[in-house]
Protein backbone atom coordinates (compact mmCIF):
# COMPACT_ATOMS: atom_id res chain seq x y z
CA UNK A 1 -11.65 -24.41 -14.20
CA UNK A 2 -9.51 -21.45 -13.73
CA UNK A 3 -6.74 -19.81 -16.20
CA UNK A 4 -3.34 -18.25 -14.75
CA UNK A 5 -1.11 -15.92 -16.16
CA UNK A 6 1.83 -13.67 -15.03
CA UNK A 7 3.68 -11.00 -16.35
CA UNK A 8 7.52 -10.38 -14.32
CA UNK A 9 9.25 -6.56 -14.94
CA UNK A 10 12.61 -5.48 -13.88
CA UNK A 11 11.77 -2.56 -12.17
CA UNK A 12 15.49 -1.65 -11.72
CA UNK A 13 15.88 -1.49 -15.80
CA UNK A 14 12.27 -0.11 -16.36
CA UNK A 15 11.77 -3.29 -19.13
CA UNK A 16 9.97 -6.94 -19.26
CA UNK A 17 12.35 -9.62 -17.32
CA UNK A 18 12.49 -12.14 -20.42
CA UNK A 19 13.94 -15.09 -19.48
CA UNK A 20 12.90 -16.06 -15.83
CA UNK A 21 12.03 -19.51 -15.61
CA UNK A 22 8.90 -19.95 -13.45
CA UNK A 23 7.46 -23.29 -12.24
CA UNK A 24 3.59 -23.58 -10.82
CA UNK A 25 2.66 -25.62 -8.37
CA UNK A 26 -0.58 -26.52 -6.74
CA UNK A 27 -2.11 -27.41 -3.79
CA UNK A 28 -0.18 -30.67 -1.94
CA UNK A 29 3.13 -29.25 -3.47
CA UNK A 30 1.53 -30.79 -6.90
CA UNK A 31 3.36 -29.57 -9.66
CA UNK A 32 1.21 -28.67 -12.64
CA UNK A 33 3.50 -26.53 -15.25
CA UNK A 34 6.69 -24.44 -15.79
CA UNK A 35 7.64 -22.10 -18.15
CA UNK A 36 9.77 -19.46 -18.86
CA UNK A 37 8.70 -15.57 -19.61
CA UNK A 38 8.72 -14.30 -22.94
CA UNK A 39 10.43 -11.29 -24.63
CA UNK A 40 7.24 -9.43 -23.35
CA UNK A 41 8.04 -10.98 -19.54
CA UNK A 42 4.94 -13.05 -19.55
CA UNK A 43 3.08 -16.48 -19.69
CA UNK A 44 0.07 -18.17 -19.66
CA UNK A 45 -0.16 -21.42 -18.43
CA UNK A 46 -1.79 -23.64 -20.31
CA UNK A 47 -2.99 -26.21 -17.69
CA UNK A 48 -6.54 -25.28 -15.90
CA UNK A 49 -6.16 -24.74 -12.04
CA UNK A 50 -8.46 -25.44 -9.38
CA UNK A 51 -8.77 -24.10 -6.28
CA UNK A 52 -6.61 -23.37 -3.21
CA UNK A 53 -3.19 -22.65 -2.67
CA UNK A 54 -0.98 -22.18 -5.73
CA UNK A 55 2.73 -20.91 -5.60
CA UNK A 56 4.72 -19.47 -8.45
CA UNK A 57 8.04 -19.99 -7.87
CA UNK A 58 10.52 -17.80 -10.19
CA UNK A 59 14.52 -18.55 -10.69
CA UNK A 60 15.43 -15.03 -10.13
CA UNK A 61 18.76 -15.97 -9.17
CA UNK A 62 19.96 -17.64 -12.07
CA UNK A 63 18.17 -14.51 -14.32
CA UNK A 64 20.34 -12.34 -12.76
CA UNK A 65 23.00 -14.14 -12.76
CA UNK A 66 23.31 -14.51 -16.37
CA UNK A 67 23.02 -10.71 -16.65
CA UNK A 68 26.20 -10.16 -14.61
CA UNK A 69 23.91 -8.81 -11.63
CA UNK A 70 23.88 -9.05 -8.05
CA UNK A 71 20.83 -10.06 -6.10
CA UNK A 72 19.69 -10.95 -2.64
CA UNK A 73 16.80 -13.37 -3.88
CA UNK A 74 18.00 -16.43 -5.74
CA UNK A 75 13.73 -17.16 -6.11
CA UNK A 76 10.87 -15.42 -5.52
CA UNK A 77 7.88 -17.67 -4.17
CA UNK A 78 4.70 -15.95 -4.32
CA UNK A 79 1.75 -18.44 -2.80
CA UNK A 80 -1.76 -17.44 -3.71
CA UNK A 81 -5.32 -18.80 -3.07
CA UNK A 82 -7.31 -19.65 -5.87
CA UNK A 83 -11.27 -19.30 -5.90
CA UNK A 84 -12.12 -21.99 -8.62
CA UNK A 85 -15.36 -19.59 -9.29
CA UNK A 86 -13.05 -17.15 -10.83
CA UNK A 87 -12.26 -17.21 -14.56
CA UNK A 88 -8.99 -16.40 -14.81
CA UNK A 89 -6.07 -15.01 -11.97
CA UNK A 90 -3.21 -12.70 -13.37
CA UNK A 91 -0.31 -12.33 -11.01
CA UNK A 92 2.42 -9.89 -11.61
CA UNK A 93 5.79 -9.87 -10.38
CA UNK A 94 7.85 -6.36 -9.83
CA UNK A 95 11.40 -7.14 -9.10
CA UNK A 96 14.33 -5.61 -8.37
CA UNK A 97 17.62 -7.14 -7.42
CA UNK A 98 17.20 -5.71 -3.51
CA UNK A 99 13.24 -5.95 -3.54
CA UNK A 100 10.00 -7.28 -4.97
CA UNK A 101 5.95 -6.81 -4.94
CA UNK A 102 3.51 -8.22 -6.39
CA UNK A 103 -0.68 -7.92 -7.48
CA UNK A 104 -3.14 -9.71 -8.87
CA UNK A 105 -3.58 -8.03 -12.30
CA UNK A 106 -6.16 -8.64 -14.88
């Protein structure tokens, strides 16, 4: 089975986004975890995933929210597909309070 992690920075501040909570859901809408990131901005998931389409679905709007800040996304969705050959997928979130990207990291 396959390991996630992610790792969410405020690119408007230049620091880790501690504090977003993030669920994880799997294929069929199943959900398998949530969480919420660290001081650091991250977490692993402790659950093993499988393969196909995943989602990662991040409260951004509440995060900012509780900073006093605007935004134009109250979540950020990211879907991914999942090889279940792969060891381990690490997807980052850059976000801003007017944009976002993300990549698979390692």
């Amino acid at each position: 089975m396959t390991t996630l992690s992610t790792h969410a920075l405020d690119s408007a501040l230049g620091r880790p986004a501690a504090g977003i909570a993030v669920a994880l859901t799997g294929p069929d809408a199943t959900h398998l975890a949530e969480a919420t990131t660290d001081p650091d901005g991250r977490v692993r998931f402790d659950v093993p995933i499988g393969g196909g389409t995943h989602r990662l679905t991040f409260a951004t709007g509440p995060w900012f929210a509780a900073a006093d800040r605007a935004t134009l996304y109250p979540e950020v969705v990211l879907s991914f597909e999942v090889d279940a050959t792969e060891e381990h997928y690490h997807v980052a979130l850059l976000l801003g309070p007017w944009s976002y990207t993300t990549y698979r990291g390692s």
